[in-house]
N, C-alpha and C. Protein backbone atom coordinates (compact mmCIF):
# COMPACT_ATOMS: atom_id res chain seq x y z
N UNK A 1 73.10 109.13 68.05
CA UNK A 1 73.15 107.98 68.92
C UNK A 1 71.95 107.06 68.70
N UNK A 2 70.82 107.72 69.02
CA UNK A 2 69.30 106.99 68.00
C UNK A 2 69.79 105.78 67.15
N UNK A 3 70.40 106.88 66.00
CA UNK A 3 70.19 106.18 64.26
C UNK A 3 71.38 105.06 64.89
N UNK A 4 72.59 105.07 65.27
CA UNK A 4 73.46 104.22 65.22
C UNK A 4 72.85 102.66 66.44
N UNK A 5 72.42 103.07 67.10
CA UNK A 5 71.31 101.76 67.84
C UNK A 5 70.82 101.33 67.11
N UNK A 6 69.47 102.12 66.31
CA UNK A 6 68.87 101.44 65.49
C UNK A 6 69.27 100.59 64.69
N UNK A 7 69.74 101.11 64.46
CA UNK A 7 70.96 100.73 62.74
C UNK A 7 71.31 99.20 63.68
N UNK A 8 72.27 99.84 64.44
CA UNK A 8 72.45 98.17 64.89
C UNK A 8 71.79 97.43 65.07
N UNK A 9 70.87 97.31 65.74
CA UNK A 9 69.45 96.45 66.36
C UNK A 9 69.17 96.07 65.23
N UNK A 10 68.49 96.63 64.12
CA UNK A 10 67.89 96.41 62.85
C UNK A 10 68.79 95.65 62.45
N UNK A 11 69.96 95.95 62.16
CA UNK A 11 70.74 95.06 60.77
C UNK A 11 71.89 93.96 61.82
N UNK A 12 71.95 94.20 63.11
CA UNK A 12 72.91 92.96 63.11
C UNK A 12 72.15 92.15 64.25
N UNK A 13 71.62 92.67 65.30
CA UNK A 13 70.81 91.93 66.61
C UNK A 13 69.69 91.32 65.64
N UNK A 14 68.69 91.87 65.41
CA UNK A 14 67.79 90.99 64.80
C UNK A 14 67.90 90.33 63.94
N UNK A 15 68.44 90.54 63.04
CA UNK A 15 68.64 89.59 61.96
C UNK A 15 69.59 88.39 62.24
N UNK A 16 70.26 88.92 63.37
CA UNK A 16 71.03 86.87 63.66
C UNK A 16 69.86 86.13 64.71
N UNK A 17 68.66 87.02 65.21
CA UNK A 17 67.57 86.15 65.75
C UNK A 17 68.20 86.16 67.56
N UNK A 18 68.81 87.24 67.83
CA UNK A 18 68.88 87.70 68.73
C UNK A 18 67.61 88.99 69.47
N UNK A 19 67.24 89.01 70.45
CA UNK A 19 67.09 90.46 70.97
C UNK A 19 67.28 91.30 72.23
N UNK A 20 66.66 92.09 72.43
CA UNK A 20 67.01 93.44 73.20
C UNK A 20 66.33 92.63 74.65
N UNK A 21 66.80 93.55 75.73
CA UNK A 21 66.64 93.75 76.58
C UNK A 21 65.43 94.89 77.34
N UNK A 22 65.55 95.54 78.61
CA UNK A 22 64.69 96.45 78.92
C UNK A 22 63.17 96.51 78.26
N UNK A 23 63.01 97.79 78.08
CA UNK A 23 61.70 98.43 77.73
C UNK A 23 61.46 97.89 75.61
N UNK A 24 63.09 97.77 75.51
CA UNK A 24 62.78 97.47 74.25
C UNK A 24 62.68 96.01 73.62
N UNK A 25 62.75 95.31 74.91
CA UNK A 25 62.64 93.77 75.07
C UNK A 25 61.62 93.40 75.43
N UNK A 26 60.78 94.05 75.83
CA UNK A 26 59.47 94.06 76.32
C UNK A 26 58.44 94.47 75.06
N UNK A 27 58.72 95.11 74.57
CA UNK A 27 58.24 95.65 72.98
C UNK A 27 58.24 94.88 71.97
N UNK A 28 59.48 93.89 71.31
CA UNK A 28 60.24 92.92 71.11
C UNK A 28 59.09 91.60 71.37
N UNK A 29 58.90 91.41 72.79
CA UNK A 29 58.16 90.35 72.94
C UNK A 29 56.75 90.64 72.57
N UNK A 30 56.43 91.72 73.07
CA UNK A 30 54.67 92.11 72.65
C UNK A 30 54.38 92.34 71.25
N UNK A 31 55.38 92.71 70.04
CA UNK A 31 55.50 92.57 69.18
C UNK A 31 55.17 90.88 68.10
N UNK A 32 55.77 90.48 68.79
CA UNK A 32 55.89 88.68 68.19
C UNK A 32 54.51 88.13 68.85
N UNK A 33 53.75 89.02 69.90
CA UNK A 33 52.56 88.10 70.43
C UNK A 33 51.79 88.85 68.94
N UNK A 34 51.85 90.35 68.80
CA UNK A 34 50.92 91.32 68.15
C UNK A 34 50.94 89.95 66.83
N UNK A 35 52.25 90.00 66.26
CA UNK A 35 52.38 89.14 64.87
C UNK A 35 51.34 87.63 64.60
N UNK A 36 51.42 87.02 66.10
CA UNK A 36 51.06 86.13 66.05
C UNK A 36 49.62 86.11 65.76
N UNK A 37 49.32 86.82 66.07
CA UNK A 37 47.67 87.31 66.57
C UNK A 37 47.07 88.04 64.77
N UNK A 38 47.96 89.11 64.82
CA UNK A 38 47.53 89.95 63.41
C UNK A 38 48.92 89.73 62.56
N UNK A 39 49.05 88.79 61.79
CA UNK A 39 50.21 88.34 60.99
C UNK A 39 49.97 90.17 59.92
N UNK A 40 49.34 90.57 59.65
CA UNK A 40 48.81 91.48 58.87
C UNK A 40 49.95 92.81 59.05
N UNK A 41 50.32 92.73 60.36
CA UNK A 41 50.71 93.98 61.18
C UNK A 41 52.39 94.09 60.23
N UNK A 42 52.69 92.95 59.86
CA UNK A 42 53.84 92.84 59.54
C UNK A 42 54.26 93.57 58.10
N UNK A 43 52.80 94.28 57.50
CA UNK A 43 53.37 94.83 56.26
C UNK A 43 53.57 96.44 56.54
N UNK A 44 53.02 96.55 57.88
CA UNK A 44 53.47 98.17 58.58
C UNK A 44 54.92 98.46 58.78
N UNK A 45 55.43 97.75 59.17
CA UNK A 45 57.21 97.51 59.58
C UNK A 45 57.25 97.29 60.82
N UNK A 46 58.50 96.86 61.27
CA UNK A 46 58.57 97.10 62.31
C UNK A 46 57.89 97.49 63.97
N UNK A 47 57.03 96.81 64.15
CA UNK A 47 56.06 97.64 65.53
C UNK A 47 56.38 97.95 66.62
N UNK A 48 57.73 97.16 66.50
CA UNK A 48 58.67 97.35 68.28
C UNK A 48 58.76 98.33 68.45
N UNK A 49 58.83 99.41 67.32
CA UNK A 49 59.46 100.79 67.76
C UNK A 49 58.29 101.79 68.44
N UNK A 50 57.10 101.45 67.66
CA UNK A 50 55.63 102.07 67.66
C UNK A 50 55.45 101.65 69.50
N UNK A 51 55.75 100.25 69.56
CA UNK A 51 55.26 100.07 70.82
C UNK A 51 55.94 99.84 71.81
N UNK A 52 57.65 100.41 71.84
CA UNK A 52 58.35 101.07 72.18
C UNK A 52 58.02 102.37 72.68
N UNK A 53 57.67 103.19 71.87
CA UNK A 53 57.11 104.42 72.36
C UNK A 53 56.09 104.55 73.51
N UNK A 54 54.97 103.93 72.78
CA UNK A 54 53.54 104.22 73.41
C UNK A 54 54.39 103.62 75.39
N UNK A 55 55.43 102.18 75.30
CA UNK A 55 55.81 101.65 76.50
C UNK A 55 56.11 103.07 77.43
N UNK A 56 56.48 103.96 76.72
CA UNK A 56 57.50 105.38 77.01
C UNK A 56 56.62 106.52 77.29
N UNK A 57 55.08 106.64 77.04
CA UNK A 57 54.89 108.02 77.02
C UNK A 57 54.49 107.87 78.63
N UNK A 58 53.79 107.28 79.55
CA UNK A 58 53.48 107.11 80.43
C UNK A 58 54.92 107.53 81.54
N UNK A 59 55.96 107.21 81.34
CA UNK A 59 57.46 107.85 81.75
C UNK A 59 57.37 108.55 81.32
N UNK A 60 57.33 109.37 80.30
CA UNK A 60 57.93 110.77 80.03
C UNK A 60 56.97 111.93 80.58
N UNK A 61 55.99 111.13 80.57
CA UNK A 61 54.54 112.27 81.34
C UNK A 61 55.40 112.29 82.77
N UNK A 62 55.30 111.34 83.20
CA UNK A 62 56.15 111.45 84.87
C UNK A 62 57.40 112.23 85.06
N UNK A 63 58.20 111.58 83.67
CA UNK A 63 59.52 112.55 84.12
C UNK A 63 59.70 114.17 83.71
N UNK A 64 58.32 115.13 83.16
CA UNK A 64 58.30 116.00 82.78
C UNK A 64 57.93 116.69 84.38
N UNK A 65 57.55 116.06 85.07
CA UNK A 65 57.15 117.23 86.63
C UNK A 65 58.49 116.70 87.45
N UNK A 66 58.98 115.35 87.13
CA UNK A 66 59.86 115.14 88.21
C UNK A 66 60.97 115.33 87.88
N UNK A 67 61.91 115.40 86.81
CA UNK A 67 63.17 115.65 86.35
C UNK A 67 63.44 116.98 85.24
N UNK A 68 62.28 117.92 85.63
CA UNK A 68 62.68 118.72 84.40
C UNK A 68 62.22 118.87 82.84
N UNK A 69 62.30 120.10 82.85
CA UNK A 69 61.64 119.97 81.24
C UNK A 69 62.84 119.89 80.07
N UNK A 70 63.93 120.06 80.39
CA UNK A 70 64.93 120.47 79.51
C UNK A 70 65.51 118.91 79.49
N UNK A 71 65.48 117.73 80.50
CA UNK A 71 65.74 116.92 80.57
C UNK A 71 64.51 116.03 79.68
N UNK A 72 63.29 116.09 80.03
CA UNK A 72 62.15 115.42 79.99
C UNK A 72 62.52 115.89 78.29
N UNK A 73 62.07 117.01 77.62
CA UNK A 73 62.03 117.28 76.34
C UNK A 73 63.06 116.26 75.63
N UNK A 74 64.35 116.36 75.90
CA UNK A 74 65.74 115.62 75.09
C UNK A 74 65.33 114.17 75.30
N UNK A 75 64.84 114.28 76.69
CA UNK A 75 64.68 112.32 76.40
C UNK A 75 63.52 112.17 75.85
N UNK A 76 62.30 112.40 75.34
CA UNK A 76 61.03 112.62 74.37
C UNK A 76 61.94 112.48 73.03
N UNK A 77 62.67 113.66 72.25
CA UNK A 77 62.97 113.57 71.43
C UNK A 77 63.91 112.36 70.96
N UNK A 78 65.01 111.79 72.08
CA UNK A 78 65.16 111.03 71.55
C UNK A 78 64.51 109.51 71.70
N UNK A 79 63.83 108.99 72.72
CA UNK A 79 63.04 108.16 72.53
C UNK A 79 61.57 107.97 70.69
N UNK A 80 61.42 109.16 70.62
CA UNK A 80 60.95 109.51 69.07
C UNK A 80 61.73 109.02 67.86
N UNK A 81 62.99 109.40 68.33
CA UNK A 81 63.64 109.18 67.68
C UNK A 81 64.38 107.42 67.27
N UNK A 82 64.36 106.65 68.39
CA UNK A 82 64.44 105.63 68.28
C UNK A 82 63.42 104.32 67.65
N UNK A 83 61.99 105.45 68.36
CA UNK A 83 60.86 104.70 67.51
C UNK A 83 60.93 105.12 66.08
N UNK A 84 61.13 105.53 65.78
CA UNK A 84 61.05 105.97 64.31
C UNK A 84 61.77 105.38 63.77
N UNK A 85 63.33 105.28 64.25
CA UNK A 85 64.46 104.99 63.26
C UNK A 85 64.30 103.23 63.35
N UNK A 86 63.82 102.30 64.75
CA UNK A 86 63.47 101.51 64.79
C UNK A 86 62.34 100.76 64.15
N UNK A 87 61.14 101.60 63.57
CA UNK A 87 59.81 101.37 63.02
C UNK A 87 60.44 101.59 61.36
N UNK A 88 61.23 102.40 60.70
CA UNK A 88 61.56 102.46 59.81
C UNK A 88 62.95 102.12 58.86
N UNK A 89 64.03 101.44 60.09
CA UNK A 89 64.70 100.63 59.35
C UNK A 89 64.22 99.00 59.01
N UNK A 90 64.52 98.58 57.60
CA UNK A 90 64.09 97.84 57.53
C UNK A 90 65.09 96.53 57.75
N UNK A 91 64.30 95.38 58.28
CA UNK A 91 65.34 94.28 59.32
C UNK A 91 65.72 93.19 58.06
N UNK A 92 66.93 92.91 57.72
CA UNK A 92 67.09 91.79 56.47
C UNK A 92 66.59 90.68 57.25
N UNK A 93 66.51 90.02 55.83
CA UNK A 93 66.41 88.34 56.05
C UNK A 93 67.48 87.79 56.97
N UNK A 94 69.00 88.22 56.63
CA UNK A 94 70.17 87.32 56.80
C UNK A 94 71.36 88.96 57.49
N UNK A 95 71.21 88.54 58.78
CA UNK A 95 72.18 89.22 59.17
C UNK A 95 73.77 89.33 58.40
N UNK A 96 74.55 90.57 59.48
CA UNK A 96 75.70 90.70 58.36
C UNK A 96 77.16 89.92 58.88
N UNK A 97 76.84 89.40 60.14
CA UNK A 97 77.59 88.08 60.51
C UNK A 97 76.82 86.67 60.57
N UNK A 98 77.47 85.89 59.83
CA UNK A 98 76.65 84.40 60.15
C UNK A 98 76.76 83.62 61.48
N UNK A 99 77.72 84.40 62.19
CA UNK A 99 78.17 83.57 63.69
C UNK A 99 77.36 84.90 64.94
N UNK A 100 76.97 83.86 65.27
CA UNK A 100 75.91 84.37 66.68
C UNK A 100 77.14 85.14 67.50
N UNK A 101 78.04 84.91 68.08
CA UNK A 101 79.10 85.81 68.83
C UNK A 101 79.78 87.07 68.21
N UNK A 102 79.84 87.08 67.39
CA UNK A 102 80.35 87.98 66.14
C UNK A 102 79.06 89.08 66.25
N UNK A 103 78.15 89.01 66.08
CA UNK A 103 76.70 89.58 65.74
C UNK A 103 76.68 89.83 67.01
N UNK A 104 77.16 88.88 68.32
CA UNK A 104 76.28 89.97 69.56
C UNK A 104 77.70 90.71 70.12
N UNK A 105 78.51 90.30 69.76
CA UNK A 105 79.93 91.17 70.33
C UNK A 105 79.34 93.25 69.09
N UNK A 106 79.56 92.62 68.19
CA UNK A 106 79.79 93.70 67.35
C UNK A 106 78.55 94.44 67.31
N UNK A 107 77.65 93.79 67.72
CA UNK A 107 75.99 94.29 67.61
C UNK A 107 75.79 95.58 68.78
N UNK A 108 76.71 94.64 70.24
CA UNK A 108 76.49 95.15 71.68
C UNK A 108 77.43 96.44 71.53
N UNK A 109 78.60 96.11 70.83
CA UNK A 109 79.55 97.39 70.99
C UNK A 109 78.98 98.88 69.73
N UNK A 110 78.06 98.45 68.98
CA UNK A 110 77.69 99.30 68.31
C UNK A 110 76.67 99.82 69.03
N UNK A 111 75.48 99.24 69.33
CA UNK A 111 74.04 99.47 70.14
C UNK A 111 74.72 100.11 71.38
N UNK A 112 75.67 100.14 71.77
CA UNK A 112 76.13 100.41 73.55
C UNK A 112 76.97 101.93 73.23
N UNK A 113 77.43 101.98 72.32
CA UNK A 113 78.01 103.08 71.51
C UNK A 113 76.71 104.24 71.39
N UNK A 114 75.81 103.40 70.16
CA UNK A 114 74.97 104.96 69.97
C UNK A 114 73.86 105.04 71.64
N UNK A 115 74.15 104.02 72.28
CA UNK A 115 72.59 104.35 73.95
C UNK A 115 73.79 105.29 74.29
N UNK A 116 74.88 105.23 74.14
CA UNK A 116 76.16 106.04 74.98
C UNK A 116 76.50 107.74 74.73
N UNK A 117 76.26 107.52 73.60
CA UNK A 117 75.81 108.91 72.74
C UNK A 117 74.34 109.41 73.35
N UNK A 118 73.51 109.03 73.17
CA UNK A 118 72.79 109.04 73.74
C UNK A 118 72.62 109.90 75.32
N UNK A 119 72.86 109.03 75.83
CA UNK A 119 73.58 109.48 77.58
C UNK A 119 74.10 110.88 78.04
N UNK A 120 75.49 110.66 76.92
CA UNK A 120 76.32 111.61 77.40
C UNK A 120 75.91 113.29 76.80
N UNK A 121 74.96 113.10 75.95
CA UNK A 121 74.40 114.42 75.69
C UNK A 121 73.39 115.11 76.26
N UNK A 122 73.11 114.57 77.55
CA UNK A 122 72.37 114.75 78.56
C UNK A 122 70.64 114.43 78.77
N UNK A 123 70.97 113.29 77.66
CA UNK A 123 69.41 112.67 78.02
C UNK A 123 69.26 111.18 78.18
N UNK A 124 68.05 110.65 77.67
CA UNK A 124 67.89 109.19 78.18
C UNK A 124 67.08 108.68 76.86
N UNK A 125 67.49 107.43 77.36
CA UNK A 125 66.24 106.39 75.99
C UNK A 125 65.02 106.06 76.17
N UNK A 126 65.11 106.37 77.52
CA UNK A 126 63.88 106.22 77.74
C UNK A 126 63.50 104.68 79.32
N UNK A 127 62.36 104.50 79.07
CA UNK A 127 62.32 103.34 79.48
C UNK A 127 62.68 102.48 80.61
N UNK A 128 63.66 101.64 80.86
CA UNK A 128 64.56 101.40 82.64
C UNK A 128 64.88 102.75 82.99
N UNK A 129 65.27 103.30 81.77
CA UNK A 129 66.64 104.47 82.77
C UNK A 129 65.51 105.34 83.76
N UNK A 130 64.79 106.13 83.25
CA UNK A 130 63.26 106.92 83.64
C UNK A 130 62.72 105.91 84.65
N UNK A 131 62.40 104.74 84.41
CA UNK A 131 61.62 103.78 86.02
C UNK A 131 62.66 103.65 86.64
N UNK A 132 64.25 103.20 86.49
CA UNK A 132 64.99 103.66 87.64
C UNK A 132 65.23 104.82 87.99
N UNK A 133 65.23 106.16 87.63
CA UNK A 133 65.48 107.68 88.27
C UNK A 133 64.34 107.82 88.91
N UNK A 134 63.26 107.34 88.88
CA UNK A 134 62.06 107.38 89.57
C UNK A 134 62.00 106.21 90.58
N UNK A 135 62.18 105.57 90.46
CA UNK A 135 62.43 104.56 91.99
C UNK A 135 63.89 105.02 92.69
N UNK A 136 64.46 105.15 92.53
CA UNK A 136 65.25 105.68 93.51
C UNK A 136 65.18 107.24 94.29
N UNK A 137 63.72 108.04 93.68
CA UNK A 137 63.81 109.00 93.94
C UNK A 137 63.07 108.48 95.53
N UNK A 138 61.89 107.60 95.29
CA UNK A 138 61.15 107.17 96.67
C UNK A 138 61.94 106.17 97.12
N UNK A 139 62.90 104.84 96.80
CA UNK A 139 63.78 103.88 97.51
C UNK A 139 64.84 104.43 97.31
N UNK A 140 65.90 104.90 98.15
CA UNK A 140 67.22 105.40 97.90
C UNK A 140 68.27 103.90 97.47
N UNK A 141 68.21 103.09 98.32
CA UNK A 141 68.45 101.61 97.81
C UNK A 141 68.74 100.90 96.32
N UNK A 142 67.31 101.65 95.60
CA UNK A 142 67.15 101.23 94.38
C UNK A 142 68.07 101.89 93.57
N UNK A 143 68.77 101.11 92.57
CA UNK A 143 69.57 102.05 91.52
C UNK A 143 69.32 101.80 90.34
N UNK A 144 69.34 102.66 89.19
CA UNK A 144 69.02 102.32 87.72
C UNK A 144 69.31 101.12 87.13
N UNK A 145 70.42 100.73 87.50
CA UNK A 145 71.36 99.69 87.15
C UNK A 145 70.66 98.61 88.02
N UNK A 146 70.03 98.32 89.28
CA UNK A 146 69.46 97.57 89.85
C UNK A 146 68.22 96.98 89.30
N UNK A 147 67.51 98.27 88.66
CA UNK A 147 66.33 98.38 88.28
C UNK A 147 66.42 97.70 86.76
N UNK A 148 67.25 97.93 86.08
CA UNK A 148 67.41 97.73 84.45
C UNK A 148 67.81 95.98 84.83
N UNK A 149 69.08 95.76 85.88
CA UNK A 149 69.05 94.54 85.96
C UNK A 149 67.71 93.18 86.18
N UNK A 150 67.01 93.66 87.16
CA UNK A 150 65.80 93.22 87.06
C UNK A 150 64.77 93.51 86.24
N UNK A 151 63.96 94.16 85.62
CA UNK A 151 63.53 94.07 84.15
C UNK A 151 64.46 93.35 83.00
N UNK A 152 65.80 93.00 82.92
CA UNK A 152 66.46 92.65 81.63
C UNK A 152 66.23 91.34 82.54
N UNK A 153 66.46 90.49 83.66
CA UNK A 153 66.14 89.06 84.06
C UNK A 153 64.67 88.91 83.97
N UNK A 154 64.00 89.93 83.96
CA UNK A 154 62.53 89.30 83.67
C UNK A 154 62.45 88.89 82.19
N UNK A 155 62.67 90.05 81.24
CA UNK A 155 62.83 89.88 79.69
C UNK A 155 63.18 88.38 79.36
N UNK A 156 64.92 88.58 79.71
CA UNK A 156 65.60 86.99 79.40
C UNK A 156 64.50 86.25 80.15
N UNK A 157 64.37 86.01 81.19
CA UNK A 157 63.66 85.07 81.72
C UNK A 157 62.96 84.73 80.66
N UNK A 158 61.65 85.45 80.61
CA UNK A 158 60.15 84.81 79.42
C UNK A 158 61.41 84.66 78.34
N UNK A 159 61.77 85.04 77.61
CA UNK A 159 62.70 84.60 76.54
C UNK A 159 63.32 82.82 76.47
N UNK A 160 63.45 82.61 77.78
CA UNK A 160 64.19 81.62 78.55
C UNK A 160 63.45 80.35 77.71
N UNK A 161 61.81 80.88 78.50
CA UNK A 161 60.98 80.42 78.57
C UNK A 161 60.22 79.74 76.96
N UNK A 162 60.65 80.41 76.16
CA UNK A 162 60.02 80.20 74.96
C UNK A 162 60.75 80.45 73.60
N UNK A 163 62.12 80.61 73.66
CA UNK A 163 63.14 80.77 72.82
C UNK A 163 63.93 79.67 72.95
N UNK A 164 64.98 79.45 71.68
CA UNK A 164 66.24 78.62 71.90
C UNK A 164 67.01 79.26 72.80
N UNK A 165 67.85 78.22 74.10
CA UNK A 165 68.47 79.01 75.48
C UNK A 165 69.71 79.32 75.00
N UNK A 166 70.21 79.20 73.65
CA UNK A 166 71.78 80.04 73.15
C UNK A 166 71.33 81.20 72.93
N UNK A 167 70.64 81.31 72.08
CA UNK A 167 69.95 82.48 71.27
C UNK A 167 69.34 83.79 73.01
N UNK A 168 68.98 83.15 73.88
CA UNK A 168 68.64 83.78 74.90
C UNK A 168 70.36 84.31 75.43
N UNK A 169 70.78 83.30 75.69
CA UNK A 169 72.51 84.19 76.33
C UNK A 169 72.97 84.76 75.23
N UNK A 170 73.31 84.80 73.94
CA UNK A 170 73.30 85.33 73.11
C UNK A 170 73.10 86.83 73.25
N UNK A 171 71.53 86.75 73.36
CA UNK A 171 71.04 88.19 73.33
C UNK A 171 71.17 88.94 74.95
């Protein structure tokens, strides 16, 4: 589930100049400040994934006393796993659709496929899902899906803010 996100993200979301959402939209953006700052960083690969992670260990420390170790471990491994496969696929020049709808239809149903895999094998990616199971443990109110919704309107938002606004609904 990892490799098939990645895979997507790498070769069809980014490369039509689309991006992510959540924890990995947040990475995404701190990434493009890192570039701006140390253009240098860019012959490492990929950093979203690197700082993807590091976004993650601070959750996974939490969700190892509060959800379990058998839970906490699978979502570690695969959050690892996403940084990695994310830090080490490499992103083309020229995506593999030239039409922006094409790329986020086929991008979303692939990326939503392997987070789904993911899921259903009884762990997490990390990131919203972990800050929502943890806010709803103290707000009953709050739901993952509440929680992911607001972090992904903050994301888009700054995106809003400093991107082309297709390329933002787009992604």
């Amino acid at each position: 589930g990892s490799l098939l996100f990645s895979v997507s993200m790498n070769c069809i979301i980014l490369p039509s100049g689309m991006y992510s959402g959540g924890f990995l939209g947040i990475a995404q953006l701190l990434r493009m400040v890192l570039l701006s700052v140390f253009p240098s960083l860019q012959s490492v690969g990929d950093v979203a994934g690197i700082i993807y992670f590091l976004l993650n260990v601070p959750l996974l420390i939490l969700a190892w006393s509060r959800f379990g170790h058998l839970f906490s471990a699978k979502t570690a491994l695969c959050v690892a796993c996403y940084s990695i496969f994310l830090a080490l696929i490499p992103i083309p020049q020229s995506g593999l659709f030239d039409e922006h709808l094409t790329a986020c239809v086929i991008g979303g149903l692939a990326c939503g496929a392997g987070a789904g895999l993911t899921l259903t094998s009884g762990c997490s990616g990390g990131g919203e899902e972990i800050l929502g199971l943890l806010c709803l443990q103290k707000h009953p109110l709050l739901s993952v899906g509440r929680i992911s919704m607001a972090l992904n309107f903050a994301v888009y938002g700054v995106g809003f803010l400093f991107f082309d606004r297709q390329v933002v609904v787009y992604s």
